[in-house]
N, C-alpha and C. Protein backbone atom coordinates (compact mmCIF):
# COMPACT_ATOMS: atom_id res chain seq x y z
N UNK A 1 54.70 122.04 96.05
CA UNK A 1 54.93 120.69 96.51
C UNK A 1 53.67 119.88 96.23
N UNK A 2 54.01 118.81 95.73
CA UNK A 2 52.86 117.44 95.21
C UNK A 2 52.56 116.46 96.82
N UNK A 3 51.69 115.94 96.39
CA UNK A 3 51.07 114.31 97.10
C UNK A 3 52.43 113.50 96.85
N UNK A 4 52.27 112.68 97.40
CA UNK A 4 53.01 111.57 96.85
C UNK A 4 52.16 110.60 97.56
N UNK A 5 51.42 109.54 96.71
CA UNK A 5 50.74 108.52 97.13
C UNK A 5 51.70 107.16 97.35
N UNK A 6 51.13 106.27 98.75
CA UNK A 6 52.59 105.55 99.03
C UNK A 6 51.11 104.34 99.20
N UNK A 7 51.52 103.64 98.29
CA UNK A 7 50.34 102.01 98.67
C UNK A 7 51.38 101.21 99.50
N UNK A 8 50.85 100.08 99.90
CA UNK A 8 51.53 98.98 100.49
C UNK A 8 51.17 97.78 99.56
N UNK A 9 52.40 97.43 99.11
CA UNK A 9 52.20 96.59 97.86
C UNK A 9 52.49 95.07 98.02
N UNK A 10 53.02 94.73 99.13
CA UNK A 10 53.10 93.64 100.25
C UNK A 10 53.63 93.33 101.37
N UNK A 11 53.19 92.78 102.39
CA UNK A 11 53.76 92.44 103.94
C UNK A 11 54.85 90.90 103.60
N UNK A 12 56.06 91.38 104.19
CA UNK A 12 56.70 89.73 104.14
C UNK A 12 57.23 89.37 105.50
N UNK A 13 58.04 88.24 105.50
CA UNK A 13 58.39 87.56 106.56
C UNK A 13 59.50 86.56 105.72
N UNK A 14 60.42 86.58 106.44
CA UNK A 14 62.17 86.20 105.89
C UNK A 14 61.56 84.86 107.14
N UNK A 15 61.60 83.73 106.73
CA UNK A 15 61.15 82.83 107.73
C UNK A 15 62.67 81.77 108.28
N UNK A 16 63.46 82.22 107.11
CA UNK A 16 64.62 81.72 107.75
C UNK A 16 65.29 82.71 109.18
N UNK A 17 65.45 83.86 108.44
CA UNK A 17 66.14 84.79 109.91
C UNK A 17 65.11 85.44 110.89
N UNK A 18 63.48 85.18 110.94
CA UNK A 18 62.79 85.37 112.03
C UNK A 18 63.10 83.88 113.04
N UNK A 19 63.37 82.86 112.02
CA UNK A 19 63.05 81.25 112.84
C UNK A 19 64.59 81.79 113.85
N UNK A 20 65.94 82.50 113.26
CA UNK A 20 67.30 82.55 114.02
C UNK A 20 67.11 83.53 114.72
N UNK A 21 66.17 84.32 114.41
CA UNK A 21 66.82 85.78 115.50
C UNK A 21 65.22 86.71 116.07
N UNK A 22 64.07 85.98 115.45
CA UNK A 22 62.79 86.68 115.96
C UNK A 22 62.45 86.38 116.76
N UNK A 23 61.49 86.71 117.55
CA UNK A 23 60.48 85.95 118.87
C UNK A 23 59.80 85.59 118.45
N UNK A 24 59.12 84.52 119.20
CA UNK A 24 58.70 82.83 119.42
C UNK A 24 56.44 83.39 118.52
N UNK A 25 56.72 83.18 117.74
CA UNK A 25 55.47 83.33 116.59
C UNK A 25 55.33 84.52 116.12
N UNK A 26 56.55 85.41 115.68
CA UNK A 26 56.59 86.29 114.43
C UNK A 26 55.87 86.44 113.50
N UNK A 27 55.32 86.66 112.73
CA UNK A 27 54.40 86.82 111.88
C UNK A 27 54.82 88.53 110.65
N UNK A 28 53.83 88.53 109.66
CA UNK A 28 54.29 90.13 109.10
C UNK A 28 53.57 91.03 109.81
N UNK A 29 54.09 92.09 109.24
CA UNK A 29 54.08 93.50 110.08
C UNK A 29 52.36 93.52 110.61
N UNK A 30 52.31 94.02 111.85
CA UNK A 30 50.73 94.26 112.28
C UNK A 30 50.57 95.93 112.12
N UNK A 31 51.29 96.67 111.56
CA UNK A 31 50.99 97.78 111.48
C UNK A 31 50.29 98.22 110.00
N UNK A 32 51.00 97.66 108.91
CA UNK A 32 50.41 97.65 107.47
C UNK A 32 49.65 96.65 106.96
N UNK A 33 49.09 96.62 105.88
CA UNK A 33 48.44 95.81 105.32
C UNK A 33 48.65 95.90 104.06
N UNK A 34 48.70 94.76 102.75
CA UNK A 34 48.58 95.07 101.75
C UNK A 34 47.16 96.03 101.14
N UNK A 35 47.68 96.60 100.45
CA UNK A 35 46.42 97.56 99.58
C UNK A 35 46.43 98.89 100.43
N UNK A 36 47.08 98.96 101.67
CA UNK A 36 45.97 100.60 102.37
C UNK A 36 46.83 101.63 101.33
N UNK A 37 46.56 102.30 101.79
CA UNK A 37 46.59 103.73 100.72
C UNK A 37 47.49 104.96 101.50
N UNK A 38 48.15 105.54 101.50
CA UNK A 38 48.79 106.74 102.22
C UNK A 38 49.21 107.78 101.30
N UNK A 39 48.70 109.06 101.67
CA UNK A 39 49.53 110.53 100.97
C UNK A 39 50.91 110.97 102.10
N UNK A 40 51.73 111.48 101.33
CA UNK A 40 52.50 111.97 102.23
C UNK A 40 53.11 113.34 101.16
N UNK A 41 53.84 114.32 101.64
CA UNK A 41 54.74 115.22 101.07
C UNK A 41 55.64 114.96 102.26
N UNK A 42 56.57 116.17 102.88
CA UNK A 42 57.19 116.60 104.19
C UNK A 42 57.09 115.86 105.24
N UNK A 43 55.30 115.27 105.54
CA UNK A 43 55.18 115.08 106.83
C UNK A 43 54.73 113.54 106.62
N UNK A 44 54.95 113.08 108.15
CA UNK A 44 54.66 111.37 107.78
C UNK A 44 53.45 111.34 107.89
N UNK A 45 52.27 110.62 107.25
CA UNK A 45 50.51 110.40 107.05
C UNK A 45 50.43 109.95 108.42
N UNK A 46 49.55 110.21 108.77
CA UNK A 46 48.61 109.30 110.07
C UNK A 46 48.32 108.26 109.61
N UNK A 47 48.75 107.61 110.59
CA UNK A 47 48.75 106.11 110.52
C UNK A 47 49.81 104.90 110.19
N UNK A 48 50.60 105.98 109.13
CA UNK A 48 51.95 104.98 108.96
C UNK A 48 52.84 105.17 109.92
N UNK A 49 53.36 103.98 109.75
CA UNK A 49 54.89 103.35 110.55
C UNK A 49 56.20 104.30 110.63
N UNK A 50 56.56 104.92 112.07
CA UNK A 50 57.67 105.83 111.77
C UNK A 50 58.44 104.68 111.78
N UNK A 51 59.11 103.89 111.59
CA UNK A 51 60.46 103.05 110.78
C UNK A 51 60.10 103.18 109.76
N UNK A 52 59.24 103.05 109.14
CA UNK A 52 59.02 102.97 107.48
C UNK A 52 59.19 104.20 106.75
N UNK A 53 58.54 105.11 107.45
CA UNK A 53 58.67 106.75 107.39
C UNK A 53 59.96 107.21 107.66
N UNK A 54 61.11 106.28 108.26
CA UNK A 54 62.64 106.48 108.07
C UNK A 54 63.18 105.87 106.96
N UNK A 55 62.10 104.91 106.63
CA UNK A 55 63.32 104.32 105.51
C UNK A 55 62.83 105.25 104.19
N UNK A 56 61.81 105.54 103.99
CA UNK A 56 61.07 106.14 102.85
C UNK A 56 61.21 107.35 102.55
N UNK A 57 60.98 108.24 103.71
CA UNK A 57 60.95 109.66 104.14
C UNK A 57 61.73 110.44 102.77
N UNK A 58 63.20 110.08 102.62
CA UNK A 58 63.67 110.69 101.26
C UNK A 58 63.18 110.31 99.93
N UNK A 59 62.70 109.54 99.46
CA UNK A 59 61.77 109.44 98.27
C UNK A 59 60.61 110.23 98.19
N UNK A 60 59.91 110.22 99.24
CA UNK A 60 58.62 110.61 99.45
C UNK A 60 58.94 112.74 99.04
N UNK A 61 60.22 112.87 100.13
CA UNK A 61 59.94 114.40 99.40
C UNK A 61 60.90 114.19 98.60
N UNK A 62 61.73 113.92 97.73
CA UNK A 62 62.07 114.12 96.39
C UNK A 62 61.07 114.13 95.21
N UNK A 63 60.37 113.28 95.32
CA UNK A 63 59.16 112.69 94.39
C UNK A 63 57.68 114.06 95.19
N UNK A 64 57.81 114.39 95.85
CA UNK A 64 57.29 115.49 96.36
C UNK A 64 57.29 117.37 95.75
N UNK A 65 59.04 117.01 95.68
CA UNK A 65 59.50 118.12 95.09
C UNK A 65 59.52 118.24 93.07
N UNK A 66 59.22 117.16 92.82
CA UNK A 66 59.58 116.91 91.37
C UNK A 66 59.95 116.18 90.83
N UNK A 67 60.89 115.15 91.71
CA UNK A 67 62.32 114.50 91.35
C UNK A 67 61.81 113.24 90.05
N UNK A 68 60.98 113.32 89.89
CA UNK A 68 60.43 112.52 88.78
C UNK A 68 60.58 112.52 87.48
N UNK A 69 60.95 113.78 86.95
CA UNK A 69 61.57 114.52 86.16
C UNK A 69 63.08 114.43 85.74
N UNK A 70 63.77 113.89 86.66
CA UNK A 70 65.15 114.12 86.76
C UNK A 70 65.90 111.80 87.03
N UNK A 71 66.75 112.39 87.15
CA UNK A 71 67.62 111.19 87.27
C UNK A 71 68.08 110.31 88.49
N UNK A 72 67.12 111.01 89.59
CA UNK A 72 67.18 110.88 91.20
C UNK A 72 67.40 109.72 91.20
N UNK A 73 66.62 108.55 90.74
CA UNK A 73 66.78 107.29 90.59
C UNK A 73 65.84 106.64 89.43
N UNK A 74 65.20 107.49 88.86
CA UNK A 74 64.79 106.39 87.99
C UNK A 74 65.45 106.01 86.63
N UNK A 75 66.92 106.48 86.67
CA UNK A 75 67.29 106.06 85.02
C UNK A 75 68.23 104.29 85.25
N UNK A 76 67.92 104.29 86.22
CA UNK A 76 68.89 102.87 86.98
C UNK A 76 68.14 101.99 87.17
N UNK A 77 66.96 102.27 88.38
CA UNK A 77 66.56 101.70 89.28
C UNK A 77 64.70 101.02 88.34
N UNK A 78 63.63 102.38 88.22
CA UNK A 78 62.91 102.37 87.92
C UNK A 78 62.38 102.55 86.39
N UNK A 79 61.51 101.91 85.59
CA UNK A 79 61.38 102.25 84.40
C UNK A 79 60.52 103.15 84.20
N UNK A 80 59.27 103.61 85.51
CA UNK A 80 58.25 104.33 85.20
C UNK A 80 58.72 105.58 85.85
N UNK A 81 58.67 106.94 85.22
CA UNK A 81 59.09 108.00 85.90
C UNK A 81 57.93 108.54 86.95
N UNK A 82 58.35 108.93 88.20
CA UNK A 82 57.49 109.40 89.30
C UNK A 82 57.23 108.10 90.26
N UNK A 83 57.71 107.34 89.86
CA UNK A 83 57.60 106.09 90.66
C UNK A 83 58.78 105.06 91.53
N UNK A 84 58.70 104.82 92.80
CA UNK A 84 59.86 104.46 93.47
C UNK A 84 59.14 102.97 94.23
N UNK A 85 59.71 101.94 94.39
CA UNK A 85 59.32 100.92 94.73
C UNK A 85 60.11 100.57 95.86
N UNK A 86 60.24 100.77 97.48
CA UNK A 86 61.11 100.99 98.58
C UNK A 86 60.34 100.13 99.16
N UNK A 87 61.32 99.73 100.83
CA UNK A 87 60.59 98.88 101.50
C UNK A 87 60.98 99.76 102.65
N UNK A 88 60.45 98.96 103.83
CA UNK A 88 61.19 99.45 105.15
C UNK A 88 61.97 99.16 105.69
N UNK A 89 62.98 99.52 106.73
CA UNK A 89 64.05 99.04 107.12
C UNK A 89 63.85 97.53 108.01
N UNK A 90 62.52 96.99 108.53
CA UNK A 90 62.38 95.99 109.29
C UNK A 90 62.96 94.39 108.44
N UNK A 91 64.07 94.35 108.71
CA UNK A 91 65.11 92.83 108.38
C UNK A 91 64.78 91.44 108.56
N UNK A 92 63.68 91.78 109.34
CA UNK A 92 62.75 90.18 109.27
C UNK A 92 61.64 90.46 108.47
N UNK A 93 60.74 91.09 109.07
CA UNK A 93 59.17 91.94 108.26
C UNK A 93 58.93 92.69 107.27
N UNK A 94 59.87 92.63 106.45
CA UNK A 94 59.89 94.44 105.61
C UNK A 94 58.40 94.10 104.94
N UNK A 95 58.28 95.46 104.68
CA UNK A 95 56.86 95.72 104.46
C UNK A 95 57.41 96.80 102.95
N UNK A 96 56.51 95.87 101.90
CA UNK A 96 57.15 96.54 100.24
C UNK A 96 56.33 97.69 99.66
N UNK A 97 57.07 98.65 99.12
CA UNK A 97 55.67 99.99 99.20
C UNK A 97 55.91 100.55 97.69
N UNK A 98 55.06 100.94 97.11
CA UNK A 98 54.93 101.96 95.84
C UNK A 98 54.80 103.60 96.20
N UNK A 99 55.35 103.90 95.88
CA UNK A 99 55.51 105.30 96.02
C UNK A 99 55.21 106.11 94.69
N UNK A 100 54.34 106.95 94.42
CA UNK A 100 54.16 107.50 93.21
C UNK A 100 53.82 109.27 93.51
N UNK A 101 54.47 109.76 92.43
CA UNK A 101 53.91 111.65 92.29
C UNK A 101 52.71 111.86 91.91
N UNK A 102 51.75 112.34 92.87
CA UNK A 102 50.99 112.74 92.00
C UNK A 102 50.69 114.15 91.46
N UNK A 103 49.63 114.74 90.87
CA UNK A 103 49.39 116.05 90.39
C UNK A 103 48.47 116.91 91.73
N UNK A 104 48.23 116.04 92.91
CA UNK A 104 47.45 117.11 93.89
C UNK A 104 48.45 117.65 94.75
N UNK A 105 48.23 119.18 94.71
CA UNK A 105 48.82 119.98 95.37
C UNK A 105 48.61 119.70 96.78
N UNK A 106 49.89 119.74 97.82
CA UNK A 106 50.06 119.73 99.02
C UNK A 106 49.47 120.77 100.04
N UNK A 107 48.67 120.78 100.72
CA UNK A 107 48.23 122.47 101.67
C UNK A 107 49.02 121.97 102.96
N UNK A 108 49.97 121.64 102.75
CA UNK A 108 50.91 121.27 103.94
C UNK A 108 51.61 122.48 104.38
């Protein structure tokens, strides 16, 4: 089993459906930031977001296990193989992430 390096590639804010359905000075996510850096295989990194770590969690070990190689999603979705571009499930805040395989072995 590989790394899978997960950046945060930007914080947003849907300013129409936070203004209908958020509380009163919403803002983007206070948990991520653009640029931080996260490894993951199996287990979620310290420090990241378990919602995000639900929405991600299956990329992270597919692309963990290999799936980069294969047709998991990148003959549709992505042009670069080993690479998945996911967000999180938060419908006002989503927070946009890169997900990539890398070559360091997991001691997980």
């Amino acid at each position: 089993m590989k790394k899978v390096r997960i950046t945060i590639l930007k914080t947003t804010l849907d300013p129409e459906l936070a203004k209908e359905y958020g509380v009163e000075g919403l803002g983007t996510c206070p948990l991520m930031e653009k640029g931080q850096v996260f490894y993951g295989d199996y287990a979620k990194p310290d420090g990241f977001c378990d919602e995000a770590w639900k929405a991600v969690y299956q990329y992270v070990f597919a692309l963990a296990h290999g799936a980069e190689t294969g047709t998991f999603y990148y003959a549709d979705w992505i042009k670069t193989p080993g690479v998945a571009i996911c967000s999180c499930n938060d419908g006002l805040r989503p927070v946009i992430m890169k997900l990539e395989a890398t070559n360091e072995v997991s001691h997980a």
